[in-house]
N, C-alpha and C. Protein backbone atom coordinates (compact mmCIF):
# COMPACT_ATOMS: atom_id res chain seq x y z
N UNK A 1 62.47 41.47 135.55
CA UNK A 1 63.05 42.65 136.14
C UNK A 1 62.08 43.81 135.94
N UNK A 2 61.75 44.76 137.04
CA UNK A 2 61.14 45.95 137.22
C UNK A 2 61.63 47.16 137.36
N UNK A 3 61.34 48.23 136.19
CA UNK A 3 61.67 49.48 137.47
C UNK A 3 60.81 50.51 137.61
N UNK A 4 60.90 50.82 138.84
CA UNK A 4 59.95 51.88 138.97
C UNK A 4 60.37 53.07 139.28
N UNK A 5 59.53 54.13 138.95
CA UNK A 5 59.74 55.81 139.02
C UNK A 5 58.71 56.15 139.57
N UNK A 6 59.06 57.09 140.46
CA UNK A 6 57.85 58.12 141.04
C UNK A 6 58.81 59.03 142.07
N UNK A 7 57.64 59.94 142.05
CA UNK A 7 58.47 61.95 142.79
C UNK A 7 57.70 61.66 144.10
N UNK A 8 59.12 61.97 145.33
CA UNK A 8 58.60 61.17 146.85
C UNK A 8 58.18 62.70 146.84
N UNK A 9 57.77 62.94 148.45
CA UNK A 9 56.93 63.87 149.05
C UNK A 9 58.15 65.23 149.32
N UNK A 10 59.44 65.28 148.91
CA UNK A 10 60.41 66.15 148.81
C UNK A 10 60.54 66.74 146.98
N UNK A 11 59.76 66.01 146.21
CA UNK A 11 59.55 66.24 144.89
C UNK A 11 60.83 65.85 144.30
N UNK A 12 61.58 65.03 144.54
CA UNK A 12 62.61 64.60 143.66
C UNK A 12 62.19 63.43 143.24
N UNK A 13 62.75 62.65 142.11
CA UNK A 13 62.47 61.38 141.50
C UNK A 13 62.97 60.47 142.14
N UNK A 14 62.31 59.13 142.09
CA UNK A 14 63.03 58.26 142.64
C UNK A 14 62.95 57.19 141.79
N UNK A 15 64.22 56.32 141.53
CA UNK A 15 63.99 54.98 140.16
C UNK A 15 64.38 54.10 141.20
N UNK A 16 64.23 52.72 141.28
CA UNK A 16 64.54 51.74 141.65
C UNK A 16 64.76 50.31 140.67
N UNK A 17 64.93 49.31 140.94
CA UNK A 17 65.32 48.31 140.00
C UNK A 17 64.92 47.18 140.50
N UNK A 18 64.26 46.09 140.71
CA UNK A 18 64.04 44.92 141.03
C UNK A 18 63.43 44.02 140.59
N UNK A 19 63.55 42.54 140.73
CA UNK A 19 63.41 41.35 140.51
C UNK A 19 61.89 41.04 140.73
N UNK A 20 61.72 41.38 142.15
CA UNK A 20 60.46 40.76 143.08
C UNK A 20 58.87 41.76 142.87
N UNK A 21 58.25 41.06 142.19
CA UNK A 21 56.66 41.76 141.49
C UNK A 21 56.21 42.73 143.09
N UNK A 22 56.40 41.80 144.54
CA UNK A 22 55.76 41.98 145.66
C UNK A 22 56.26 43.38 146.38
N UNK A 23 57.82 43.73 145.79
CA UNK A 23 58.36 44.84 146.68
C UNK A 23 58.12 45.94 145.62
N UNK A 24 57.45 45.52 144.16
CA UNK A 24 57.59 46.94 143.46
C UNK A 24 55.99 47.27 143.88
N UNK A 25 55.21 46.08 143.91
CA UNK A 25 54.09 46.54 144.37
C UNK A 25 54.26 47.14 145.94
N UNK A 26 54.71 47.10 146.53
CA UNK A 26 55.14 47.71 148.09
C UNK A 26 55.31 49.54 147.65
N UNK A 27 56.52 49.17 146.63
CA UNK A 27 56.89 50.54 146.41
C UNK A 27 55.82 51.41 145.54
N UNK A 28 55.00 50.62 144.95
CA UNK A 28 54.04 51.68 144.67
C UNK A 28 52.93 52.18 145.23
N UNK A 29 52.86 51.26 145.92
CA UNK A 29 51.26 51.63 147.54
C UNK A 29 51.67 52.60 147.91
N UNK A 30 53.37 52.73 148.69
CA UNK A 30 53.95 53.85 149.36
C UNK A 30 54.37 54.96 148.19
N UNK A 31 54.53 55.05 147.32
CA UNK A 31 54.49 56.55 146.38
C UNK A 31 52.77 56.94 146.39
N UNK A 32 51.94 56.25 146.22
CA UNK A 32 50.30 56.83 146.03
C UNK A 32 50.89 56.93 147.00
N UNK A 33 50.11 56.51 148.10
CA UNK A 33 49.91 56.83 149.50
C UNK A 33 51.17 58.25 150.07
N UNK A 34 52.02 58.05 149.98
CA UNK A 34 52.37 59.67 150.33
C UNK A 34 52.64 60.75 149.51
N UNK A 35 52.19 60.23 148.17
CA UNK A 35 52.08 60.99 147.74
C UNK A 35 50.55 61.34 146.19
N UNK A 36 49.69 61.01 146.98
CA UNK A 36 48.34 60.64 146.31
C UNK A 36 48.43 61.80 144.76
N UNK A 37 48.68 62.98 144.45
CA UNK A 37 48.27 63.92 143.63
C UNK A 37 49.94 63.75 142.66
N UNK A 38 50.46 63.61 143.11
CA UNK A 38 52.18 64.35 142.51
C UNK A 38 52.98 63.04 142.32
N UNK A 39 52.32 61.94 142.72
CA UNK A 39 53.60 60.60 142.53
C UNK A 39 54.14 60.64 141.39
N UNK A 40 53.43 60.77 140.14
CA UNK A 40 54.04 60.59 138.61
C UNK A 40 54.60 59.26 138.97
N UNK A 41 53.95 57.62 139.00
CA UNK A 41 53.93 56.82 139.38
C UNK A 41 54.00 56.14 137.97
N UNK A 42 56.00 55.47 137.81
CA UNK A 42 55.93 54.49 135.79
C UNK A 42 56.20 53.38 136.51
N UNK A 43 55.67 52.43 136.12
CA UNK A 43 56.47 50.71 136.63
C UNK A 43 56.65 50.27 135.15
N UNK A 44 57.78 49.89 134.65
CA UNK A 44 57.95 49.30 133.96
C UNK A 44 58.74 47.96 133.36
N UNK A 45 58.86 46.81 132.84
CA UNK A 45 58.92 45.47 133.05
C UNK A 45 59.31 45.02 131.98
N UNK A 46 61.01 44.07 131.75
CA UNK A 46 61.44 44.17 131.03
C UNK A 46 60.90 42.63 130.18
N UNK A 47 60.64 42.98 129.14
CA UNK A 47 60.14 41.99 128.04
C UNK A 47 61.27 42.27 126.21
N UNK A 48 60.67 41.13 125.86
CA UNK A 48 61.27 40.94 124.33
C UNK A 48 60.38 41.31 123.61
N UNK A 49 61.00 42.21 122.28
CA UNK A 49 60.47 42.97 121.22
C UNK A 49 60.08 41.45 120.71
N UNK A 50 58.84 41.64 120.58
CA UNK A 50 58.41 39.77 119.16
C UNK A 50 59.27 40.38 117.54
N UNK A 51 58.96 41.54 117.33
CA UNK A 51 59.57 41.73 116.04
C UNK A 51 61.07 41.83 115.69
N UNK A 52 61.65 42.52 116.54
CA UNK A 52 63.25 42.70 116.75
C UNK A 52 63.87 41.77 117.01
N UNK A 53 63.43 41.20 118.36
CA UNK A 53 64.03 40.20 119.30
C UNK A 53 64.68 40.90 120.56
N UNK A 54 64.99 42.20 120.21
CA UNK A 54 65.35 43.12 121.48
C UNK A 54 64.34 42.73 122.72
N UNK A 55 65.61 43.21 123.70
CA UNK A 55 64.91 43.26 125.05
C UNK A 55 64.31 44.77 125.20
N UNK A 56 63.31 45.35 125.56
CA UNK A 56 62.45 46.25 126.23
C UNK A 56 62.31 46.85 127.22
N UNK A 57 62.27 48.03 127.38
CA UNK A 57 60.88 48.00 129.09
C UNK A 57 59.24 48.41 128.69
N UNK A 58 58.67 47.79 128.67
CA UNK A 58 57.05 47.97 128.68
C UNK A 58 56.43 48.28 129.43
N UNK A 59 55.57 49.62 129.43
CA UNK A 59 55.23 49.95 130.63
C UNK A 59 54.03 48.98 131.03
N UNK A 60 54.03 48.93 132.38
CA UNK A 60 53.23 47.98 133.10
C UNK A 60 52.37 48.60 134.37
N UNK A 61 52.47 49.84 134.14
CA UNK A 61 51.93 50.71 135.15
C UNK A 61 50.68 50.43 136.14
N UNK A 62 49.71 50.40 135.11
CA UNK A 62 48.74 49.98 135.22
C UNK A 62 48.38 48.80 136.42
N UNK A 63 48.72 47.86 136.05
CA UNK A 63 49.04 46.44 137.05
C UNK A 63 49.44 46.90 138.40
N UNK A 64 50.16 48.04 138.48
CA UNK A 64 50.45 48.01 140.35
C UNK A 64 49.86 49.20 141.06
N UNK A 65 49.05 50.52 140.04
CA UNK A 65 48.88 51.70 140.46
C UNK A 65 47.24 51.10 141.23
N UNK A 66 46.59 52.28 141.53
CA UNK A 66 45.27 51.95 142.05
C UNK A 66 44.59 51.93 140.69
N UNK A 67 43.09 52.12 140.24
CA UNK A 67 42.58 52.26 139.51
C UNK A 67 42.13 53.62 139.22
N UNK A 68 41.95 54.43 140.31
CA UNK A 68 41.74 55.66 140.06
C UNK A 68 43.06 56.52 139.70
N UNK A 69 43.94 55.87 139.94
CA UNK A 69 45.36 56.79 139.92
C UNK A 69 45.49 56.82 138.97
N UNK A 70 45.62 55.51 137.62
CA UNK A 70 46.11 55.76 136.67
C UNK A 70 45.51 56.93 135.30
C-alpha cells in the first residue's frame, strides 16, 4: 500500500491511497509536471518496523520523483 501527497496547481494538498506501484507513479509524473516548483511531492509505502514489528509508512519518495526534483 502507497500514499501519496503533493499541492495541485490550486495549492491545496492532495493525499491519495493505493495498492498499484504504476498509478502512484502516474500520480506523481502529473504533480511534477503541473506542478514542477511547488508539488511538495511525499510517496510513502507501508512496511514493518524489523525492531517493533509495527507496521509503518517509509518514505519512498525518492523511487517515483524525477531525480532532479528530489
Amino acid at each position: 500500500m502507497f500514499k501519496i501527497q503533493y499541492r495541485n496547481p490550486q495549492g491545496r494538498m492532495v493525499t491519495a491511497q493505493h495498492h498499484d506501484r504504476d498509478e502512484i507513479q502516474r500520480l506523481a509524473n502529473k504533480a511534477v509536471a503541473d506542478c514542477p516548483e511547488t508539488h511538495e511531492l511525499r510517496v510513502r509505502e507501508i512496511a514493518a518496523d524489523e525492531a517493533s514489528g509495527d507496521f509503518i509508512w517509509a518514505d519512498c519518495t525518492a523511487y517515483f520523483a524525477p531525480a532532479d526534483q528530489v
